[in-house]
C-alpha atoms as a PDB file:
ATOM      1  CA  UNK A   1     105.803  98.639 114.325  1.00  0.00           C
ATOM      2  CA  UNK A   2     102.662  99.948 113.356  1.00  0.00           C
ATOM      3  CA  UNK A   3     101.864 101.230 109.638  1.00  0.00           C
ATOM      4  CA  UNK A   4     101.662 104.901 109.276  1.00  0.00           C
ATOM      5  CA  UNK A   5     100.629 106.373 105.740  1.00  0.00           C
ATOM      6  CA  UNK A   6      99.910 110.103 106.673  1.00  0.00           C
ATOM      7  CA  UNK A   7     101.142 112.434 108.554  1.00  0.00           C
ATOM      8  CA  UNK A   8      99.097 115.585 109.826  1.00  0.00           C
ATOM      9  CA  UNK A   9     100.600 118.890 111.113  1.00  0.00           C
ATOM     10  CA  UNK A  10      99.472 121.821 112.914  1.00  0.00           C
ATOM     11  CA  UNK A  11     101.095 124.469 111.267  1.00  0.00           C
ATOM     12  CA  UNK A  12     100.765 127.696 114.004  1.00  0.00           C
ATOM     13  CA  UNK A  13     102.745 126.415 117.117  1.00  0.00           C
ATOM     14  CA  UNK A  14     104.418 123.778 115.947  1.00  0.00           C
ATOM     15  CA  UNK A  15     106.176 125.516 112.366  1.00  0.00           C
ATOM     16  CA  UNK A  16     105.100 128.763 112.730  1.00  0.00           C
ATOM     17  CA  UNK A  17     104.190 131.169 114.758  1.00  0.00           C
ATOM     18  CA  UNK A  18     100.101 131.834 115.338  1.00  0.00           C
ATOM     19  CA  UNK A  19      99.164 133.621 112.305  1.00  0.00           C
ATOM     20  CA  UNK A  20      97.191 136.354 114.718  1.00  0.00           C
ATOM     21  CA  UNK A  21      97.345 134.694 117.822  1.00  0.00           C
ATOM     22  CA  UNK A  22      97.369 137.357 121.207  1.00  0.00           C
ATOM     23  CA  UNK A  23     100.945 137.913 121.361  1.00  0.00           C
ATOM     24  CA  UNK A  24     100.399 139.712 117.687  1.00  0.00           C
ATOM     25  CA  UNK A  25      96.909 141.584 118.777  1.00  0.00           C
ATOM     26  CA  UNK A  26      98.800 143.044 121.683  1.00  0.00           C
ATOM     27  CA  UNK A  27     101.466 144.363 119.950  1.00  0.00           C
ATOM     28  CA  UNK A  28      99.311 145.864 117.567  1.00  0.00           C
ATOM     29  CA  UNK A  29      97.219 147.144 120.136  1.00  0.00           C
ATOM     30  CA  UNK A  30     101.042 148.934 120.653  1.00  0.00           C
ATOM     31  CA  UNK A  31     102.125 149.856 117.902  1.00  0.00           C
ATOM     32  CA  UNK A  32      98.520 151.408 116.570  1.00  0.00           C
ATOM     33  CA  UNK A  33      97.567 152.715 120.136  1.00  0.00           C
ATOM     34  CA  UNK A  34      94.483 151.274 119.914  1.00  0.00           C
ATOM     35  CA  UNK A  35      92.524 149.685 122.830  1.00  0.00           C
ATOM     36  CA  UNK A  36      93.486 146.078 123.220  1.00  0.00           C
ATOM     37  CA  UNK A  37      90.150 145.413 125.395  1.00  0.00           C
ATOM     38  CA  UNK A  38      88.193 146.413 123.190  1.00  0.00           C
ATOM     39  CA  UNK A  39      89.377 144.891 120.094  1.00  0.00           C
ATOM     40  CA  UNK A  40      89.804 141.425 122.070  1.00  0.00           C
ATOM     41  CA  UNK A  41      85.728 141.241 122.765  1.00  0.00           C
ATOM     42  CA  UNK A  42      85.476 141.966 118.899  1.00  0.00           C
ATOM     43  CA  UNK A  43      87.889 139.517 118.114  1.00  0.00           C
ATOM     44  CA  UNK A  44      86.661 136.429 119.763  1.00  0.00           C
ATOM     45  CA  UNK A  45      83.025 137.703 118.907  1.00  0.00           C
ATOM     46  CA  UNK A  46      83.999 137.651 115.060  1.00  0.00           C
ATOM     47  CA  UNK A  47      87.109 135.441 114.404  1.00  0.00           C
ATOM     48  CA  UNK A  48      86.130 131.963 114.495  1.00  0.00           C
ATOM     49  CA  UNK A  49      83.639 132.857 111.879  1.00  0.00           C
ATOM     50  CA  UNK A  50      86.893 134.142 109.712  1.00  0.00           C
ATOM     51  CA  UNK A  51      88.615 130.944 110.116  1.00  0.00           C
ATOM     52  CA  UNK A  52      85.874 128.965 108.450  1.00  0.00           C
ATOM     53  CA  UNK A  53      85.803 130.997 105.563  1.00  0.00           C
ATOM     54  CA  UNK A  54      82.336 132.677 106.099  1.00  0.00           C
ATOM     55  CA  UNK A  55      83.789 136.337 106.087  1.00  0.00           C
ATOM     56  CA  UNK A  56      87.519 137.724 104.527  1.00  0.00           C
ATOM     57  CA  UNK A  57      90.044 139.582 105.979  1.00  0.00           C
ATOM     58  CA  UNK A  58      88.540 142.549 105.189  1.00  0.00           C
ATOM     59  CA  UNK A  59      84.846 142.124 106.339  1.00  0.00           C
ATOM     60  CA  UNK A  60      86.952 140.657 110.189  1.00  0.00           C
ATOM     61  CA  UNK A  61      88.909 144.177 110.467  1.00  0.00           C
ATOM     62  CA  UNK A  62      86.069 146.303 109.285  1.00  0.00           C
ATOM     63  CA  UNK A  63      84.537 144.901 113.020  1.00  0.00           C
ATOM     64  CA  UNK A  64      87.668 144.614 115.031  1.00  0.00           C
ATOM     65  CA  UNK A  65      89.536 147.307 113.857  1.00  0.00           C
ATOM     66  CA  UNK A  66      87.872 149.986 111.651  1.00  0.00           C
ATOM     67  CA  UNK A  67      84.388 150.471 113.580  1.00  0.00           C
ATOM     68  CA  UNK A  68      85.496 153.684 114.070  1.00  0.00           C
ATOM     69  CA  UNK A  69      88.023 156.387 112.423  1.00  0.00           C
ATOM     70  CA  UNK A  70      91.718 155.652 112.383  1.00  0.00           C
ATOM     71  CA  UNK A  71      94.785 157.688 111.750  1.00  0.00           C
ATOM     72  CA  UNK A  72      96.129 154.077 110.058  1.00  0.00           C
ATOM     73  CA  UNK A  73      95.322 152.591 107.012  1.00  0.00           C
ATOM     74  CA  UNK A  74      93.811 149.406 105.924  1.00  0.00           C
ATOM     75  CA  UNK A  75      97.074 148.410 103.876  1.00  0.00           C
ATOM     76  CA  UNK A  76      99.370 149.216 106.783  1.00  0.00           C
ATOM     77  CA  UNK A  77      97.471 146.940 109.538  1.00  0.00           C
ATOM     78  CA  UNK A  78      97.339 144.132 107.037  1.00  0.00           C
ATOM     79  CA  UNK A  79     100.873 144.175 106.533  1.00  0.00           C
ATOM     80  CA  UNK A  80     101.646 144.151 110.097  1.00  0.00           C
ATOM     81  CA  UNK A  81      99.085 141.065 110.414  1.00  0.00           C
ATOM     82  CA  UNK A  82     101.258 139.300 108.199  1.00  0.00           C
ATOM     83  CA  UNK A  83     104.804 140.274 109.413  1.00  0.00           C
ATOM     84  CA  UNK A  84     103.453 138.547 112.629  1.00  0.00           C
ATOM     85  CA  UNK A  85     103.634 135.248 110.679  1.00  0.00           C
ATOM     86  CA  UNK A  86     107.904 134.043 111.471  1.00  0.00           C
ATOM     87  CA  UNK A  87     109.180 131.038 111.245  1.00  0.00           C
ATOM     88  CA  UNK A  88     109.969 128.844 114.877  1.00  0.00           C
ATOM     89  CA  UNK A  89     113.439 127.182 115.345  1.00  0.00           C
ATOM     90  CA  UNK A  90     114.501 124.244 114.022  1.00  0.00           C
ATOM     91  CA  UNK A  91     111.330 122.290 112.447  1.00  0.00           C
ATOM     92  CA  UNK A  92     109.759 123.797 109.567  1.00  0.00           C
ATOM     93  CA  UNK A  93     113.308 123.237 107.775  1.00  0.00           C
ATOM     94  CA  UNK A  94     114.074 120.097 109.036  1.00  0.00           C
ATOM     95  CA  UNK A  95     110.654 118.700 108.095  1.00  0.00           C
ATOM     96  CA  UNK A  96     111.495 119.845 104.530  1.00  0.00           C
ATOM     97  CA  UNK A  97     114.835 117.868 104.578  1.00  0.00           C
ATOM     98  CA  UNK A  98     112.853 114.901 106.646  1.00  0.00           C
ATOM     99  CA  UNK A  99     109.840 115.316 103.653  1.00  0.00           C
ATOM    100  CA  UNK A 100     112.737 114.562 100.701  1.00  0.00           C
ATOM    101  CA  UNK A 101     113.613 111.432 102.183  1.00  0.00           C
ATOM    102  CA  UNK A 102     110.345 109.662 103.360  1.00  0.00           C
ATOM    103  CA  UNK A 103     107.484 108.105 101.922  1.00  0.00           C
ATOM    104  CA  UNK A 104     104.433 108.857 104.247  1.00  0.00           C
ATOM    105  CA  UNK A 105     102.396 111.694 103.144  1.00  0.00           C
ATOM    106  CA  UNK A 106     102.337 114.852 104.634  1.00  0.00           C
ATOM    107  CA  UNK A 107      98.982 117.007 105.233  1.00  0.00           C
ATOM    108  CA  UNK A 108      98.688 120.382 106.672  1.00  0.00           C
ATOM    109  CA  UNK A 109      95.591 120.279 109.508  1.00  0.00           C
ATOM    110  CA  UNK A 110      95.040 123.921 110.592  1.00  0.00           C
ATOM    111  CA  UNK A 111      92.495 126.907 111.928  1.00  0.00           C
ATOM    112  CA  UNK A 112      93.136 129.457 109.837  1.00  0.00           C
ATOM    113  CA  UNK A 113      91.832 132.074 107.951  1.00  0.00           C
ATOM    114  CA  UNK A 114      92.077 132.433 104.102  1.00  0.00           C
ATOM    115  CA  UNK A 115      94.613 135.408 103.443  1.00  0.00           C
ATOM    116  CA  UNK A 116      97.044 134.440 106.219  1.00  0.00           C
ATOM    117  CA  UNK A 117      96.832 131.022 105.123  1.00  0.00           C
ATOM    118  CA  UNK A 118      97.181 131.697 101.428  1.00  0.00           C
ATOM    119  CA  UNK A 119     100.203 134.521 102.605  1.00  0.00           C
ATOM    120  CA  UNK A 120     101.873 131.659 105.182  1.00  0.00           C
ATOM    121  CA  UNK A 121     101.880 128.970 102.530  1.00  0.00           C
ATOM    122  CA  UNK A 122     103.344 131.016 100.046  1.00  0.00           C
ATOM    123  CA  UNK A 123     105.908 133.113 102.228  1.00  0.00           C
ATOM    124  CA  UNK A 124     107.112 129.923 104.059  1.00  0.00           C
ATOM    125  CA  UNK A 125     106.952 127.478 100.782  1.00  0.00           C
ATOM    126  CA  UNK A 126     105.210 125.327 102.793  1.00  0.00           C
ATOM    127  CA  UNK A 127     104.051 123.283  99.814  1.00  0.00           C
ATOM    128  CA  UNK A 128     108.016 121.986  99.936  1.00  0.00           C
ATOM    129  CA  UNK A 129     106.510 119.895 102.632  1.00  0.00           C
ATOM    130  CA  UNK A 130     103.062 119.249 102.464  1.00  0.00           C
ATOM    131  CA  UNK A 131     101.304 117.050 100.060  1.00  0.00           C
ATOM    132  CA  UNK A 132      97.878 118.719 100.616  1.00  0.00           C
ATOM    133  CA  UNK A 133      96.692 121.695 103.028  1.00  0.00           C
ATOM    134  CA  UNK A 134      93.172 121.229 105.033  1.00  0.00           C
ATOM    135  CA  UNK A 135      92.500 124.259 106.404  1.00  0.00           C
ATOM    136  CA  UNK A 136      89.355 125.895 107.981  1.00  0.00           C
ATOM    137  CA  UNK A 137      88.438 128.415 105.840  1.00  0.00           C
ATOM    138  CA  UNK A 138      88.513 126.023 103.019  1.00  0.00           C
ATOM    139  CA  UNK A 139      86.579 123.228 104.734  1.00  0.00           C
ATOM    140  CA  UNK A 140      84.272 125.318 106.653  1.00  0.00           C
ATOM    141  CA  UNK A 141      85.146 123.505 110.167  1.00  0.00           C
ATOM    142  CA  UNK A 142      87.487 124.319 112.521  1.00  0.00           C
ATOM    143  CA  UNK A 143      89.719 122.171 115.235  1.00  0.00           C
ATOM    144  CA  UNK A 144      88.083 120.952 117.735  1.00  0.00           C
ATOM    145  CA  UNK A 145      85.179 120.147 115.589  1.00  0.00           C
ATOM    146  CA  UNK A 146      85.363 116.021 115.011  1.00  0.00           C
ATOM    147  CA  UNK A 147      83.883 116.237 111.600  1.00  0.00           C
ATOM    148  CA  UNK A 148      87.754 118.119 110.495  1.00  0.00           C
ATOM    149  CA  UNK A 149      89.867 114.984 111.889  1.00  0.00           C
ATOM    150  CA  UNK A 150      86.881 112.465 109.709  1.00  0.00           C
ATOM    151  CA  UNK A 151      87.124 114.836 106.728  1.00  0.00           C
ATOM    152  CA  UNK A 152      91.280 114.668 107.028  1.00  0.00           C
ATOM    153  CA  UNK A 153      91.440 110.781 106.969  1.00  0.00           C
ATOM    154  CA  UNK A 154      88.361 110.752 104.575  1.00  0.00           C
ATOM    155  CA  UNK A 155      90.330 113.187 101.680  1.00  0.00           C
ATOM    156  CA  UNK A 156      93.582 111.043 102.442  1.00  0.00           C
ATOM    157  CA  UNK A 157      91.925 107.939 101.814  1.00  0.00           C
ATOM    158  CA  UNK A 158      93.063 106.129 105.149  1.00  0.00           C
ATOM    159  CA  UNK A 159      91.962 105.185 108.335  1.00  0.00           C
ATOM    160  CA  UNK A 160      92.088 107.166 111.365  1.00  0.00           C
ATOM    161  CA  UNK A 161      94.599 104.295 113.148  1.00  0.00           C
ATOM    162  CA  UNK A 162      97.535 104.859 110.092  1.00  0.00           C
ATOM    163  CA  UNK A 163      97.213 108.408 110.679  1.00  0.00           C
ATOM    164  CA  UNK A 164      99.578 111.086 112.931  1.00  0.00           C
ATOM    165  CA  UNK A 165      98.760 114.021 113.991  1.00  0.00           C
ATOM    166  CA  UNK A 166     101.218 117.162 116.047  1.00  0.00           C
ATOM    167  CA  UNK A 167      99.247 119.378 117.574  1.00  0.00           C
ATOM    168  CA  UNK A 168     100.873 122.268 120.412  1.00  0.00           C
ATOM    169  CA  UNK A 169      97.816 122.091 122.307  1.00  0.00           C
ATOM    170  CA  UNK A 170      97.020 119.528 123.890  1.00  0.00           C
ATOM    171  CA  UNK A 171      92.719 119.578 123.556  1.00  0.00           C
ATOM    172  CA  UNK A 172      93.283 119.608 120.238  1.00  0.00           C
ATOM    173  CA  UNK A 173      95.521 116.370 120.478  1.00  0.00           C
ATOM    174  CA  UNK A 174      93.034 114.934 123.153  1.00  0.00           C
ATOM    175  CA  UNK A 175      90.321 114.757 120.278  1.00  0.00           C
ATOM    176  CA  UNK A 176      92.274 114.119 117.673  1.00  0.00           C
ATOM    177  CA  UNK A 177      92.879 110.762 120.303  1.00  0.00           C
ATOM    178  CA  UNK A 178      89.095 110.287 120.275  1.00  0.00           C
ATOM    179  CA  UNK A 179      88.528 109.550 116.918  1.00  0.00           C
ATOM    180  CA  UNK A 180      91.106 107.177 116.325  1.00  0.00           C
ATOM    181  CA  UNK A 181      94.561 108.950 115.363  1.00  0.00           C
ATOM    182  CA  UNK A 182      97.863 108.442 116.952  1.00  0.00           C
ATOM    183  CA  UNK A 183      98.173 112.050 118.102  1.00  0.00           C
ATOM    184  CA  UNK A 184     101.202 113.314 119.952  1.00  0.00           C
ATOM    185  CA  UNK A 185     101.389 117.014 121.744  1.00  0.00           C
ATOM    186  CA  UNK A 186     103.652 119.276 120.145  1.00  0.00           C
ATOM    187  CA  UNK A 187     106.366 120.649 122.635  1.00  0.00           C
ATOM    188  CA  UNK A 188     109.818 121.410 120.804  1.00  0.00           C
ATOM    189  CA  UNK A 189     111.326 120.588 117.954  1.00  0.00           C
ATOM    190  CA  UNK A 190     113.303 117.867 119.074  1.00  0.00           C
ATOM    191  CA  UNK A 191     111.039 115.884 120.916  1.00  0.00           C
ATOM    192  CA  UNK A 192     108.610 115.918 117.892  1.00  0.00           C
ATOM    193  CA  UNK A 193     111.748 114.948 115.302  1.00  0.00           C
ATOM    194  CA  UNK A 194     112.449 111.855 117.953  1.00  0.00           C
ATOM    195  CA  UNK A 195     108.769 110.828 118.085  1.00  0.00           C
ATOM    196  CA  UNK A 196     108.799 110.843 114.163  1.00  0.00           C
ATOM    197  CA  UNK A 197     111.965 109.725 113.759  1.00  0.00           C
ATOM    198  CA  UNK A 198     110.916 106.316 116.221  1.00  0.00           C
ATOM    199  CA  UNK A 199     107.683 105.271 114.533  1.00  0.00           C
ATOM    200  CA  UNK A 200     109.018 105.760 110.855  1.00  0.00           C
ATOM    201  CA  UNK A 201     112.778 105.256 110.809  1.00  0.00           C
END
Protein backbone atom coordinates (compact mmCIF):
# COMPACT_ATOMS: atom_id res chain seq x y z
CA UNK A 1 0.00 0.00 0.00
CA UNK A 2 1.45 3.04 -1.07
CA UNK A 3 1.92 6.22 1.34
CA UNK A 4 -0.42 9.01 0.69
CA UNK A 5 0.04 12.35 2.79
CA UNK A 6 -2.26 14.80 0.79
CA UNK A 7 -5.14 14.78 -0.70
CA UNK A 8 -6.21 17.36 -3.51
CA UNK A 9 -9.82 18.16 -4.59
CA UNK A 10 -11.49 19.84 -7.33
CA UNK A 11 -14.08 21.62 -5.75
CA UNK A 12 -16.70 22.61 -8.94
CA UNK A 13 -17.84 19.11 -10.25
CA UNK A 14 -16.90 17.02 -7.83
CA UNK A 15 -18.52 19.08 -4.36
CA UNK A 16 -20.13 21.68 -5.95
CA UNK A 17 -21.62 22.77 -8.65
CA UNK A 18 -19.42 25.10 -11.34
CA UNK A 19 -19.35 28.35 -9.69
CA UNK A 20 -20.43 30.03 -13.32
CA UNK A 21 -20.07 27.25 -15.45
CA UNK A 22 -22.68 27.33 -18.87
CA UNK A 23 -25.54 25.74 -17.34
CA UNK A 24 -25.62 29.11 -14.96
CA UNK A 25 -24.77 31.68 -18.05
CA UNK A 26 -27.72 30.20 -19.86
CA UNK A 27 -30.08 30.57 -17.38
CA UNK A 28 -29.13 33.94 -16.82
CA UNK A 29 -29.15 34.61 -20.31
CA UNK A 30 -33.12 33.55 -19.23
CA UNK A 31 -33.90 34.99 -16.61
CA UNK A 32 -32.22 38.63 -17.66
CA UNK A 33 -33.26 38.22 -21.41
CA UNK A 34 -30.10 38.99 -22.44
CA UNK A 35 -28.30 37.47 -25.49
CA UNK A 36 -26.53 34.31 -24.51
CA UNK A 37 -24.26 34.52 -27.84
CA UNK A 38 -23.14 37.35 -27.21
CA UNK A 39 -22.21 37.26 -23.69
CA UNK A 40 -20.52 33.67 -24.32
CA UNK A 41 -17.76 35.35 -26.91
CA UNK A 42 -17.24 37.94 -23.98
CA UNK A 43 -17.02 35.39 -21.55
CA UNK A 44 -14.39 33.10 -22.83
CA UNK A 45 -12.60 36.33 -24.23
CA UNK A 46 -12.39 37.73 -20.52
CA UNK A 47 -12.83 34.91 -17.91
CA UNK A 48 -9.76 33.01 -17.67
CA UNK A 49 -8.11 36.27 -16.95
CA UNK A 50 -10.75 36.51 -13.80
CA UNK A 51 -9.79 33.22 -12.54
CA UNK A 52 -6.18 34.17 -12.07
CA UNK A 53 -6.91 37.05 -10.17
CA UNK A 54 -5.82 39.76 -12.74
CA UNK A 55 -9.36 41.49 -12.84
CA UNK A 56 -12.53 41.24 -9.99
CA UNK A 57 -15.87 40.44 -10.36
CA UNK A 58 -16.73 43.65 -11.14
CA UNK A 59 -14.17 44.74 -13.85
CA UNK A 60 -15.43 40.67 -15.67
CA UNK A 61 -19.28 41.89 -15.73
CA UNK A 62 -18.55 45.44 -16.66
CA UNK A 63 -17.35 43.41 -20.22
CA UNK A 64 -19.74 40.54 -20.26
CA UNK A 65 -22.63 41.97 -18.96
CA UNK A 66 -22.87 45.79 -18.57
CA UNK A 67 -21.25 46.99 -22.04
CA UNK A 68 -24.35 48.35 -22.63
CA UNK A 69 -27.60 49.68 -20.61
CA UNK A 70 -29.60 47.24 -18.56
CA UNK A 71 -32.98 47.32 -16.96
CA UNK A 72 -31.01 45.01 -14.04
CA UNK A 73 -28.76 45.97 -11.57
CA UNK A 74 -25.27 45.15 -10.68
CA UNK A 75 -26.36 43.78 -7.11
CA UNK A 76 -29.13 41.64 -8.57
CA UNK A 77 -26.85 39.71 -11.30
CA UNK A 78 -24.26 39.13 -8.63
CA UNK A 79 -26.60 37.54 -6.45
CA UNK A 80 -27.89 35.31 -9.03
CA UNK A 81 -24.06 34.41 -9.87
CA UNK A 82 -23.83 33.18 -6.52
CA UNK A 83 -27.20 31.35 -5.98
CA UNK A 84 -25.78 29.26 -8.94
CA UNK A 85 -23.18 27.91 -6.47
CA UNK A 86 -25.44 24.43 -4.71
CA UNK A 87 -24.17 21.82 -3.19
CA UNK A 88 -23.98 18.07 -5.32
CA UNK A 89 -25.30 14.86 -3.58
CA UNK A 90 -23.70 12.97 -1.27
CA UNK A 91 -19.82 14.12 -1.10
CA UNK A 92 -19.16 17.43 0.17
CA UNK A 93 -20.81 16.08 3.57
CA UNK A 94 -19.42 12.90 3.62
CA UNK A 95 -15.91 14.24 3.01
CA UNK A 96 -16.50 16.38 6.15
CA UNK A 97 -17.42 13.24 8.24
CA UNK A 98 -14.45 11.22 6.20
CA UNK A 99 -12.02 14.61 7.09
CA UNK A 100 -12.83 14.06 11.18
CA UNK A 101 -11.58 10.72 11.10
CA UNK A 102 -8.37 10.65 8.89
CA UNK A 103 -5.01 11.83 9.01
CA UNK A 104 -3.96 12.78 5.37
CA UNK A 105 -4.30 16.35 4.61
CA UNK A 106 -6.78 17.78 2.61
CA UNK A 107 -6.12 20.72 -0.06
CA UNK A 108 -8.58 22.44 -2.19
CA UNK A 109 -7.01 22.57 -6.08
CA UNK A 110 -9.41 24.80 -8.10
CA UNK A 111 -10.04 27.50 -11.18
CA UNK A 112 -11.79 29.95 -9.70
CA UNK A 113 -12.31 33.38 -9.38
CA UNK A 114 -11.88 35.44 -6.13
CA UNK A 115 -15.54 36.46 -4.99
CA UNK A 116 -17.14 33.11 -5.87
CA UNK A 117 -14.37 31.45 -4.27
CA UNK A 118 -14.27 33.59 -1.17
CA UNK A 119 -18.56 33.32 -1.29
CA UNK A 120 -18.28 29.18 -1.94
CA UNK A 121 -15.83 28.69 0.89
CA UNK A 122 -17.71 30.56 3.23
CA UNK A 123 -21.40 29.53 2.21
CA UNK A 124 -20.41 25.79 2.02
CA UNK A 125 -17.88 25.87 5.24
CA UNK A 126 -15.63 24.31 3.18
CA UNK A 127 -12.76 25.04 5.56
CA UNK A 128 -14.60 22.00 7.74
CA UNK A 129 -12.70 20.01 5.22
CA UNK A 130 -9.86 21.48 3.78
CA UNK A 131 -6.60 22.13 5.41
CA UNK A 132 -5.54 24.80 2.84
CA UNK A 133 -7.33 26.24 -0.45
CA UNK A 134 -5.04 26.77 -3.78
CA UNK A 135 -6.99 28.49 -5.96
CA UNK A 136 -6.32 30.47 -9.23
CA UNK A 137 -6.97 33.76 -8.48
CA UNK A 138 -4.74 33.52 -5.54
CA UNK A 139 -1.85 31.77 -7.30
CA UNK A 140 -2.15 33.44 -10.54
CA UNK A 141 -2.26 29.97 -12.61
CA UNK A 142 -4.94 28.09 -13.59
CA UNK A 143 -5.57 24.07 -14.24
CA UNK A 144 -4.15 22.84 -16.86
CA UNK A 145 -1.13 24.92 -16.35
CA UNK A 146 1.74 22.31 -14.82
CA UNK A 147 3.35 24.97 -12.77
CA UNK A 148 -0.37 24.76 -10.34
CA UNK A 149 0.06 20.80 -9.72
CA UNK A 150 4.34 21.77 -8.82
CA UNK A 151 3.18 24.76 -6.76
CA UNK A 152 0.38 22.30 -4.89
CA UNK A 153 2.99 19.60 -3.86
CA UNK A 154 5.64 22.42 -3.40
CA UNK A 155 3.24 24.50 -0.56
CA UNK A 156 2.34 20.93 0.93
CA UNK A 157 5.77 20.01 1.33
CA UNK A 158 5.52 16.49 -0.46
CA UNK A 159 6.23 14.82 -3.45
CA UNK A 160 4.10 14.57 -6.37
CA UNK A 161 3.99 10.38 -5.94
CA UNK A 162 2.26 10.76 -2.05
CA UNK A 163 -0.12 13.04 -3.52
CA UNK A 164 -4.10 12.47 -4.82
CA UNK A 165 -5.81 14.37 -6.79
CA UNK A 166 -10.13 14.16 -8.00
CA UNK A 167 -10.66 15.94 -10.77
CA UNK A 168 -14.40 15.61 -12.98
CA UNK A 169 -12.60 16.15 -16.06
CA UNK A 170 -10.62 14.03 -17.19
CA UNK A 171 -7.64 16.51 -19.08
CA UNK A 172 -7.32 17.91 -16.03
CA UNK A 173 -6.65 14.40 -14.37
CA UNK A 174 -4.54 13.38 -17.52
CA UNK A 175 -1.93 16.16 -16.44
CA UNK A 176 -2.25 16.01 -13.14
CA UNK A 177 -0.91 12.07 -14.26
CA UNK A 178 2.02 13.77 -16.02
CA UNK A 179 3.66 15.26 -13.34
CA UNK A 180 3.67 12.58 -11.00
CA UNK A 181 0.29 12.45 -8.88
CA UNK A 182 -1.97 9.55 -8.43
CA UNK A 183 -4.94 11.26 -10.06
CA UNK A 184 -8.30 9.58 -10.38
CA UNK A 185 -11.39 11.09 -12.63
CA UNK A 186 -14.16 12.24 -10.68
CA UNK A 187 -17.52 10.47 -11.71
CA UNK A 188 -20.01 10.09 -8.63
CA UNK A 189 -19.84 10.17 -5.30
CA UNK A 190 -19.55 6.71 -4.62
CA UNK A 191 -17.02 5.63 -6.84
CA UNK A 192 -14.72 8.47 -5.54
CA UNK A 193 -15.63 7.46 -1.58
CA UNK A 194 -14.54 3.64 -2.73
CA UNK A 195 -11.33 4.82 -4.45
CA UNK A 196 -10.50 6.80 -1.17
CA UNK A 197 -11.80 4.57 1.01
CA UNK A 198 -9.25 1.56 -0.78
CA UNK A 199 -5.94 3.41 -0.76
CA UNK A 200 -6.39 4.90 2.87
CA UNK A 201 -8.60 2.59 4.91
Amino acid sequence: MASFNVIFFDIGGVLLTNGWGHVSRKRASERFGISLEETEVLHHYIFNIYEIGKISLDDYLDTVIFHTPREFSRNEFREFMFSQSEELPGMLSWLKAWKKRSSVRLVSLNNEGRELNDYRIRKFHLDECFDAFISSCDVGMRKPDPGIYRLACHVAHTPPEQCIYFDDRQMLVNTAKRYGLQAFHHQDAQTTQAVLEKLIP
